[in-house]
Protein backbone atom coordinates (compact mmCIF):
# COMPACT_ATOMS: atom_id res chain seq x y z
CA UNK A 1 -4.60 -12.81 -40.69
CA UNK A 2 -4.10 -15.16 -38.09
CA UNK A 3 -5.22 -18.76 -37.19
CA UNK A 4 -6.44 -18.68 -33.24
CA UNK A 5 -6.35 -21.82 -30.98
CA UNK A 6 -9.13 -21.09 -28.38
CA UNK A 7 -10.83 -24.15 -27.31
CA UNK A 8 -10.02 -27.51 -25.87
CA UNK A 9 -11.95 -29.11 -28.52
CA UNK A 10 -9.76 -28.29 -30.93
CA UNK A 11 -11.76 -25.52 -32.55
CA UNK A 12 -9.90 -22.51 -34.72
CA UNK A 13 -11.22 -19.45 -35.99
CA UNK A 14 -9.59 -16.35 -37.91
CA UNK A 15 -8.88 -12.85 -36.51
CA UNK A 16 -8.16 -10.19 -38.32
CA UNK A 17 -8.09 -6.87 -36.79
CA UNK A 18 -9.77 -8.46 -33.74
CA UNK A 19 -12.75 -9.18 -35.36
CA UNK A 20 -13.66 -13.01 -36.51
CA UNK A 21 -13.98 -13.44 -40.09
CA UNK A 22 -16.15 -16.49 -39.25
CA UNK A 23 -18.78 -18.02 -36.89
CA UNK A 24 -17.79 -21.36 -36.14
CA UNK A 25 -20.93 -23.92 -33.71
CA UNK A 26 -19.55 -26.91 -32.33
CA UNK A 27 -21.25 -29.68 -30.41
CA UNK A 28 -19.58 -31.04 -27.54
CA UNK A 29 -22.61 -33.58 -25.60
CA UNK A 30 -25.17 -30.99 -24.68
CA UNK A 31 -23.17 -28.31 -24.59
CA UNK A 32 -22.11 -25.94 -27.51
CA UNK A 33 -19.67 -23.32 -28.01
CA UNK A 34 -20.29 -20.05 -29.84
CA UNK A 35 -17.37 -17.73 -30.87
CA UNK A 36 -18.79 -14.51 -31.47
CA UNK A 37 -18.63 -12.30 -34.50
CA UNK A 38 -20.00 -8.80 -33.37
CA UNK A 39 -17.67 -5.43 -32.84
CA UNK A 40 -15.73 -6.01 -29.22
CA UNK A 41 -17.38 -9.35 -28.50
CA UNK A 42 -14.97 -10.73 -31.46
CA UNK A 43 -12.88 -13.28 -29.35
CA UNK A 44 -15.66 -14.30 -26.76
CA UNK A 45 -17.30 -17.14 -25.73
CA UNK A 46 -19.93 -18.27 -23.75
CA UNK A 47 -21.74 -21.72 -23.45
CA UNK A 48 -25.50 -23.00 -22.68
CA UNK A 49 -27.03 -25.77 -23.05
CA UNK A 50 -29.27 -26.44 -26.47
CA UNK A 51 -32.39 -26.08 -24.60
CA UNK A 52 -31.68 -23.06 -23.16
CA UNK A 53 -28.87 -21.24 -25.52
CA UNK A 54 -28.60 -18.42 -22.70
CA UNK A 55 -24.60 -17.61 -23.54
CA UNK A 56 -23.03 -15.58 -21.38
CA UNK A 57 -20.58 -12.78 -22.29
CA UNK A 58 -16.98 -11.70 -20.59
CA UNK A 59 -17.07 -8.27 -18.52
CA UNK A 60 -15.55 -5.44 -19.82
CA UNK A 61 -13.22 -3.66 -17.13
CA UNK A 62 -11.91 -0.03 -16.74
CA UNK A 63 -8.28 0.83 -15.27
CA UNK A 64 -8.50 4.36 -15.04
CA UNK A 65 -4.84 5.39 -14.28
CA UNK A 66 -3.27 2.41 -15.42
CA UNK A 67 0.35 3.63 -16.20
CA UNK A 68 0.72 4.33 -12.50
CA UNK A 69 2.75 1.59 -10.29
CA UNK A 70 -1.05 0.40 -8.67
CA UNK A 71 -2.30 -0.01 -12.46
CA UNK A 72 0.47 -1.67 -13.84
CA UNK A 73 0.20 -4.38 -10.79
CA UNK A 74 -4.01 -4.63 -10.91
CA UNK A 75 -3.44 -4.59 -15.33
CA UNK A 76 -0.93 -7.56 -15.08
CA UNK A 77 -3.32 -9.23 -12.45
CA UNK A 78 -6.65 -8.98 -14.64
CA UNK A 79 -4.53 -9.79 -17.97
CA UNK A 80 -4.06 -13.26 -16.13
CA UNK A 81 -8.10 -13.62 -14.83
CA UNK A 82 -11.05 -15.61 -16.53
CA UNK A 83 -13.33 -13.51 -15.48
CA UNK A 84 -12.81 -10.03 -17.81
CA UNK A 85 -12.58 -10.19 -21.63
CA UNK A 86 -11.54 -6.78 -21.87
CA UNK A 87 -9.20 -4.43 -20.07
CA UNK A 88 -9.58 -1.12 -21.33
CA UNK A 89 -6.24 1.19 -19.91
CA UNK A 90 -6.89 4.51 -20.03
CA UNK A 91 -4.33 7.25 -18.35
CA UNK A 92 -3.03 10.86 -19.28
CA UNK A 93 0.18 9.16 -20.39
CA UNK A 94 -0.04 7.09 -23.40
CA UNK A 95 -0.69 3.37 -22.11
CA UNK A 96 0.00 1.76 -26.10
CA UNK A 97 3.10 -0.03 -24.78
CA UNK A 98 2.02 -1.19 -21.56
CA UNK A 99 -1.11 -2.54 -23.13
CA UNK A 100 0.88 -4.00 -26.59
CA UNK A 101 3.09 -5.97 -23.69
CA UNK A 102 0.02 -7.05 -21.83
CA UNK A 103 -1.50 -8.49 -24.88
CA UNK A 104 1.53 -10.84 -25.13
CA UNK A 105 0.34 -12.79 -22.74
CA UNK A 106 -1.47 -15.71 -23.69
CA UNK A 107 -4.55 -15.77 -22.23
CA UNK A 108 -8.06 -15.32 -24.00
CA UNK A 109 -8.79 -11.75 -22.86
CA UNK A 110 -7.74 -8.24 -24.63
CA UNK A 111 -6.09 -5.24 -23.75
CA UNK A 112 -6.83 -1.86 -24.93
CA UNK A 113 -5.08 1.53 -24.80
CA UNK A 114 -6.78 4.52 -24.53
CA UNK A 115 -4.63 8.08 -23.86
CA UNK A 116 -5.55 11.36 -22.42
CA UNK A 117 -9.51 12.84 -21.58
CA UNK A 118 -10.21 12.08 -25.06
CA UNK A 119 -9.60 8.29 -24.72
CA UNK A 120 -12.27 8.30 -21.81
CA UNK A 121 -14.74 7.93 -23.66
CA UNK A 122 -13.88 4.77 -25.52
CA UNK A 123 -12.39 3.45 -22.00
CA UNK A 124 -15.40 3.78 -20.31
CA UNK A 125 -18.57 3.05 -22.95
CA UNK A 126 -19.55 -0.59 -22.71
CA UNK A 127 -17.67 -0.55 -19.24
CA UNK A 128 -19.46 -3.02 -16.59
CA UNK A 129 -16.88 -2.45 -14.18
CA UNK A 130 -14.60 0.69 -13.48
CA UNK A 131 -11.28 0.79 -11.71
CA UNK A 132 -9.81 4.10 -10.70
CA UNK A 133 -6.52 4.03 -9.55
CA UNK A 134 -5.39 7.66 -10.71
CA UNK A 135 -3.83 9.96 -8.44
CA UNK A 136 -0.82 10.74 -6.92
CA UNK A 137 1.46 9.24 -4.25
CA UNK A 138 3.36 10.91 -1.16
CA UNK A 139 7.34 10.05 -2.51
CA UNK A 140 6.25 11.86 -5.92
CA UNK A 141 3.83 14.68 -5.32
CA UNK A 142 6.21 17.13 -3.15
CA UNK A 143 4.85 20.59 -4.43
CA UNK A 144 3.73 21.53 -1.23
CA UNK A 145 2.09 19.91 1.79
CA UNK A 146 -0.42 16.98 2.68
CA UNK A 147 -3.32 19.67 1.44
CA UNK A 148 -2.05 19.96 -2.01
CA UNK A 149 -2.01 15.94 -2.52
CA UNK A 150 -5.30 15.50 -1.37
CA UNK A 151 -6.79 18.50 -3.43
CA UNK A 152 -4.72 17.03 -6.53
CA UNK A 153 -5.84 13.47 -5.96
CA UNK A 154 -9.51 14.65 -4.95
CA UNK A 155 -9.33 16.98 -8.47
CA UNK A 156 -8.50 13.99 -10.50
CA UNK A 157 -10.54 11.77 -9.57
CA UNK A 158 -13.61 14.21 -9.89
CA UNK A 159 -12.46 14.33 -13.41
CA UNK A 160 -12.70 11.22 -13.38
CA UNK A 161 -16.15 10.35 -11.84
CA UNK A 162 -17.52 13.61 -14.38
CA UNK A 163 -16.31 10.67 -17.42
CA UNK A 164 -18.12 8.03 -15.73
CA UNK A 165 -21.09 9.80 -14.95
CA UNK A 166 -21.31 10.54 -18.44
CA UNK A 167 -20.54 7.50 -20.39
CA UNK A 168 -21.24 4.76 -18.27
CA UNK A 169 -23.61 5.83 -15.41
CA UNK A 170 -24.60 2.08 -15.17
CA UNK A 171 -21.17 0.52 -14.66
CA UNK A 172 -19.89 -0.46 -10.83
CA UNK A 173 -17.26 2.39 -9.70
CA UNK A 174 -14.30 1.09 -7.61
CA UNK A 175 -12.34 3.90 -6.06
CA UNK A 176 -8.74 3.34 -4.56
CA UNK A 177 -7.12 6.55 -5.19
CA UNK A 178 -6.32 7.85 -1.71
CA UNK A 179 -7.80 9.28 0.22
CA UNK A 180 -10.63 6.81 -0.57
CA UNK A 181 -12.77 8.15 3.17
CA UNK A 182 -12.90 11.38 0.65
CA UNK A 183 -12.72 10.23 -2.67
CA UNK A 184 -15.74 8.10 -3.08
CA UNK A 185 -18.01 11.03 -1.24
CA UNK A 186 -16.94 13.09 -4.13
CA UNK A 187 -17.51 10.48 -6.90
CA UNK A 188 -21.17 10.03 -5.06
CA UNK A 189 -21.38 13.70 -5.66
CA UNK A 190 -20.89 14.24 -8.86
CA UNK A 191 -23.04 11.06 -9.76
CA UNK A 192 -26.09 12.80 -7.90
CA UNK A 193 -25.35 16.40 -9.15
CA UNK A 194 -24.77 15.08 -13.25
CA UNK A 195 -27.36 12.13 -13.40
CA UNK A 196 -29.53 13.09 -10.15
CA UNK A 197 -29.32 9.42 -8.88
CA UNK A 198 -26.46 7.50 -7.55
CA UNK A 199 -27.06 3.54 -6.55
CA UNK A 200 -25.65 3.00 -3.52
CA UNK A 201 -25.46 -0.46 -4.58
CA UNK A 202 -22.63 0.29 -7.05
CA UNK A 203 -20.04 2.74 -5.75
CA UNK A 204 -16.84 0.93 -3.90
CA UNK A 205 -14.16 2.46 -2.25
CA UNK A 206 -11.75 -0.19 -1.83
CA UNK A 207 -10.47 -1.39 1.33
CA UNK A 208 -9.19 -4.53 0.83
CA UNK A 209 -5.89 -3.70 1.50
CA UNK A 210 -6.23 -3.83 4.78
CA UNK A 211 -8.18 -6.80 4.98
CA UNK A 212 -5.37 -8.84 3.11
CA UNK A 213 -2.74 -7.65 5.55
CA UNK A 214 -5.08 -8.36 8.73
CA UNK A 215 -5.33 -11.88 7.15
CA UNK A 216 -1.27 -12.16 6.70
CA UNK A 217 -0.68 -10.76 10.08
CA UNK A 218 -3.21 -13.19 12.01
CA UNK A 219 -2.03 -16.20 10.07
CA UNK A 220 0.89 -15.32 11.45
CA UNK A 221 0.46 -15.12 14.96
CA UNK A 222 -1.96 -18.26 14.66
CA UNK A 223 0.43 -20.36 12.44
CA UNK A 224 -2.35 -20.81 9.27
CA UNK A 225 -2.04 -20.66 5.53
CA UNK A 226 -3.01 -16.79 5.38
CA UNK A 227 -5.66 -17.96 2.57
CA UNK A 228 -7.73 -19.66 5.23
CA UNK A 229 -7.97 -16.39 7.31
CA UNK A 230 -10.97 -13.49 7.08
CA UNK A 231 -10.72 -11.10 9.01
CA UNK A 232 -13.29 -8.08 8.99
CA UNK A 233 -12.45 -4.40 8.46
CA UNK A 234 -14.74 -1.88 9.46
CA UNK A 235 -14.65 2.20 9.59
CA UNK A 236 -12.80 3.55 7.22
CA UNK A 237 -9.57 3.86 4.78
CA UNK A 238 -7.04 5.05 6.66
CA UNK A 239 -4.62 4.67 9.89
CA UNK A 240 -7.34 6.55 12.27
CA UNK A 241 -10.67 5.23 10.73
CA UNK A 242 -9.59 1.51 10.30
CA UNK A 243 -11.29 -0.78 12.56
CA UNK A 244 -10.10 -4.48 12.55
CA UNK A 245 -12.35 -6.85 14.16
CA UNK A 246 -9.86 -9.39 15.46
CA UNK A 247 -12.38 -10.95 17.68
CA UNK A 248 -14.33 -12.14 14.58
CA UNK A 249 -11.73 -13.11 12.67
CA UNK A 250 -11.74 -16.81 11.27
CA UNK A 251 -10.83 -19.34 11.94
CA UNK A 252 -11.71 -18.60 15.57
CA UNK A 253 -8.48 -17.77 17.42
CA UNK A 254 -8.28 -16.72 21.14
CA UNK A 255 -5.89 -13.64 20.31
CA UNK A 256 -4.24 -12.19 23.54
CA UNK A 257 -4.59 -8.61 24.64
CA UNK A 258 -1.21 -7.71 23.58
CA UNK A 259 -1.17 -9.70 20.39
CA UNK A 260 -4.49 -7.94 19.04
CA UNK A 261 -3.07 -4.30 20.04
CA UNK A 262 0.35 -5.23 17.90
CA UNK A 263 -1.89 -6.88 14.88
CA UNK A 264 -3.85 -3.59 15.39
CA UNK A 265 -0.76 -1.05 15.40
CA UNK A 266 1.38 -3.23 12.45
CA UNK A 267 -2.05 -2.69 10.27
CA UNK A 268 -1.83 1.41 11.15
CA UNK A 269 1.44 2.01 10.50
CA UNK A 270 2.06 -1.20 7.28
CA UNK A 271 1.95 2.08 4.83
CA UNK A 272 4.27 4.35 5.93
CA UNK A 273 6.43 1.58 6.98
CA UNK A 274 6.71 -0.19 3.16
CA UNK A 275 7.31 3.36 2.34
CA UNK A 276 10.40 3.76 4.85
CA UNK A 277 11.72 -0.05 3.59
CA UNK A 278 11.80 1.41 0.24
CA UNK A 279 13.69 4.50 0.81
CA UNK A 280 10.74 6.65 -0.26
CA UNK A 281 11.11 5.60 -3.41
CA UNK A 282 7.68 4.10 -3.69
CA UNK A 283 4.30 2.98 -2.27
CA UNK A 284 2.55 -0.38 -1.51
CA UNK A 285 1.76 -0.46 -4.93
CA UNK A 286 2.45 -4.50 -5.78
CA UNK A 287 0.12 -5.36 -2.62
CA UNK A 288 -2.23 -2.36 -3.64
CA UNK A 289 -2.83 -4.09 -6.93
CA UNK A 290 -3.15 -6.96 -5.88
CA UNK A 291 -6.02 -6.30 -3.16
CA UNK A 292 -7.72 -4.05 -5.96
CA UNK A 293 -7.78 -7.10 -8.26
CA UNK A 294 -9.01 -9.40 -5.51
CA UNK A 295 -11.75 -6.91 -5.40
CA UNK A 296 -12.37 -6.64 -8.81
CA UNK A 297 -12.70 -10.67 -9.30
CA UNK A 298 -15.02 -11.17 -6.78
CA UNK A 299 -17.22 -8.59 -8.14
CA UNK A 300 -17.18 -9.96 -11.54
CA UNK A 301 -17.70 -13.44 -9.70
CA UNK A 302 -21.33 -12.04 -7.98
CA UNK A 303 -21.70 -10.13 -11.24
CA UNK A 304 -22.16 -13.96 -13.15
CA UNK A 305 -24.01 -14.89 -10.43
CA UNK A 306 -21.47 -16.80 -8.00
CA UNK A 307 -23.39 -16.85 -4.54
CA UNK A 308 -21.80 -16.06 -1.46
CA UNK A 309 -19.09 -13.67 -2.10
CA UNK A 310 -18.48 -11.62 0.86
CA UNK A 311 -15.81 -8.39 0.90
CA UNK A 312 -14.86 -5.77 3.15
CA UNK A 313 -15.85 -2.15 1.28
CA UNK A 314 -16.55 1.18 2.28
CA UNK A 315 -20.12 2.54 0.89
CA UNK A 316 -22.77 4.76 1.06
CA UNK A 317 -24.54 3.32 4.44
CA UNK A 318 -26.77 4.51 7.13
CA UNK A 319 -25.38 1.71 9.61
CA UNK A 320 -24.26 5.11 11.95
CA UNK A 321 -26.73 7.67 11.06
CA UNK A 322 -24.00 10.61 11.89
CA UNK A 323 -21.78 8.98 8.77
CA UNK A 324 -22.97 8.66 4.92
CA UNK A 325 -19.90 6.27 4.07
CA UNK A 326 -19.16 3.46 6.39
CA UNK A 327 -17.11 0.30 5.60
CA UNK A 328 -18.30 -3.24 6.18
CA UNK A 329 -18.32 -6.60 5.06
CA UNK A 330 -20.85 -6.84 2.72
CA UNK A 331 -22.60 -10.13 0.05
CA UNK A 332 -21.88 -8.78 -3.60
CA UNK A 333 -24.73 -9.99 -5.99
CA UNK A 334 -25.78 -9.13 -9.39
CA UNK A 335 -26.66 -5.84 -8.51
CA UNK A 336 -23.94 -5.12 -6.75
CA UNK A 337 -24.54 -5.10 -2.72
CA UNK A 338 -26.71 -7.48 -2.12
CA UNK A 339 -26.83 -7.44 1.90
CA UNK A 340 -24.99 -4.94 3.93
CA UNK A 341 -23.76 -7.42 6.62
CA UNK A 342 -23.43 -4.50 8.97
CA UNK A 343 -21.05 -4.13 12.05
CA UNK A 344 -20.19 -7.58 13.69
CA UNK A 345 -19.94 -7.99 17.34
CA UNK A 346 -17.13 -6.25 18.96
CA UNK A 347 -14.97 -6.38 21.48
CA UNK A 348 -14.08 -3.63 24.05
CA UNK A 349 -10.91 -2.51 22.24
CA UNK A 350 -12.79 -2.69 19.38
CA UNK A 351 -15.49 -0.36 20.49
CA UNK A 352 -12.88 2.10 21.70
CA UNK A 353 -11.07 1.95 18.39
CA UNK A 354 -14.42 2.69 16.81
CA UNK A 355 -15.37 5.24 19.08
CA UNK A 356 -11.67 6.78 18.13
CA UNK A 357 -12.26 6.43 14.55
CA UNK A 358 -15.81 8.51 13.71
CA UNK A 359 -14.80 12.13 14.29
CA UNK A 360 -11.97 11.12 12.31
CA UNK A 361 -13.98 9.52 9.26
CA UNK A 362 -16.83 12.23 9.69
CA UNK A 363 -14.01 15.21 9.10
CA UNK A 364 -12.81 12.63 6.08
CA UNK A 365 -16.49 12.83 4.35
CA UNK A 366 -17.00 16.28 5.09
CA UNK A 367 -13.37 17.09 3.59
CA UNK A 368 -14.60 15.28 0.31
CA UNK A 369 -18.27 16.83 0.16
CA UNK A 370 -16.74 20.19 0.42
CA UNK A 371 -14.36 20.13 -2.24
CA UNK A 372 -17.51 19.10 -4.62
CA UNK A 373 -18.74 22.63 -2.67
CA UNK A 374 -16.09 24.18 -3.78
CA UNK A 375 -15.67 23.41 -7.28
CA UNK A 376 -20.13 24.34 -7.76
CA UNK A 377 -19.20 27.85 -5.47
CA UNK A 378 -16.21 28.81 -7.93
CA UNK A 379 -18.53 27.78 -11.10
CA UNK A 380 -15.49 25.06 -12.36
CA UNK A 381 -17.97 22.65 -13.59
CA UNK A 382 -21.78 21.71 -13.17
């Protein structure tokens, strides 16, 4: 049994096996604490005022693929956040030790392990937010060709979406696993086909990657802290469907011709070259993590009711009737999208890279909704 600082009021309660042995109230003004007692909220707290006593609880959070080199980055990242109480790892290889580690780390929130298709389950039940990161990369996956990654990566993470489906159809579903123009048609799928409903409102692929290196790239060129710079992605997830809108990007900069088409080109090719600097011996994984945890937070921030969080994501959308998935900046709110802040203005270039980018992203969606074809033709599941 152990004694537990977790207040600065000087408050301590006992833990044993992670659940409190004892409810302890205190008064601070008109504002109390409660430390709750019940199954995984052991460890939480919340505050209201005495009028109201509306406490609020921490989010549980997913990582589905965690021991990968993305997970390990967006685990460490969340470990060190306010805004998640629990971070439930879950991968086919045994994440005890990464998650044992993580808990080391002396902030508030918990880590737990979960290994295999039979730790999915606990993973994903209570799960208000799910992060799947699974898959594999280009410098290890060298069976065959480009085809036999993306039907690998598009397999698991139809696996993966099945789990979901099934034990937490209400939770928010982040995809990053590449190709992400692909992989969230197929998570859609299999939330339409296995519940017969899928909220639009709640299924992310993630594409703030690019966002955060558009933001580096003009701070550069503009001489800002990068921090201070948004700039808007549109289209899709990859080198032929992104779309940066450089004209709209703030703070308002009067970018040259030749300064937006090398921005433009450095954003197209920032993959493949990390993955040359490294000797093919690995991915953008520290920068992938980190943009999938910037995600992550600012849902959890419009989740608890923080207004005006805008981010760059790639959704179900009618905003070009001849593509399902689209990405734009969007308002996150309780429910998930709140406004769909549609395509900003755009430049010429702009258009033209647009224009570019559609047969491109419509092959991308038609890729993904025929492997879910696929798999119901050959009987596999459903």
């Amino acid at each position: 049994m152990e004694c537990v600082r977790v207040a600065p009021c000087g408050l301590f309660y006992f833990r044993k096996n992670k659940f409190l042995l004892k409810k302890e109230i205190a008064k601070t003004y008109d504002t109390i604490i409660l430390f709750i007692t019940v199954g995984r909220n052991a460890g939480r707290w919340g505050t209201g005022t005495l009028k109201g006593l509306d406490f609020s609880r921490g989010l549980k959070i997913a990582v589905l693929g965690g021991m990968g080199q993305i997970g390990h980055t967006l685990c460490l990242m969340l470990k060190q956040s306010p805004w998640f109480d629990e971070i439930a790892i879950q991968d086919s290889v045994n994440p005890k030790g990464l998650a044992m580690e993580l808990n080391h780390i002396d902030t508030q929130n918990i880590v737990t392990s979960h290994e295999g298709h039979s730790g999915l389950k606990t993973a994903l039940k209570g799960a208000d937010i799910v992060m799947i990161v699974a898959g594999h990369t280009t410098e290890k996956y060298c069976p065959g060709s480009k085809d036999d990654l993306f039907t690998a990566n598009c397999r698991t993470v139809y696996e993966l979406a099945r789990s979901c489906a099934v034990h937490c159809p209400k939770a928010f579903i982040a995809v990053c696993t590449n190709p992400v123009n692909s992989t969230l048609p197929i998570t859609c799928e299999v939330f339409k086909r296995l519940n017969r409903f899928v909220d639009p409102c709640k299924m992310f692929g993630v594409t703030t990657l690019t966002v955060v290196r558009a933001n580096t790239l003009v701070s550069e060129v503009i001489q800002v802290v990068p921090e201070t710079v948004e700039v808007p992605i549109i289209g899709g997830h990859s080198p032929s469907t992104m779309v940066p809108v450089l004209s709209q990007a703030k703070p308002c900069a009067q970018l040259t011709t030749e300064e937006v088409v090398r921005i433009t080109r450095a954003l197209q090719t920032a993959g493949d070259e990390v993955q040359k600097a490294k000797n093919n011996q690995g991915t953008a994984s520290l920068s992938m993590g980190f943009a999938a945890t910037r995600f992550a937070v600012s849902l959890a921030k419009a989740l608890s009711g923080q207004d005006n969080i805008i981010e760059c994501a790639y959704l179900m959308s009618n905003i070009i009737p001849e593509l399902p998935y689209f990405a734009t900046p969007v308002q996150l709110g309780p429910c998930g999208v709140q406004k769909n802040l549609g395509i900003p203005d755009l430049s010429s270039y702009e258009c033209c890279l647009l224009e570019t980018a559609i047969p491109f992203l419509k092959r991308d969606i038609e890729s993904g909704e025929n492997f879910i074809a696929d798999v119901i033709k050959n009987k596999i599941i459903f």
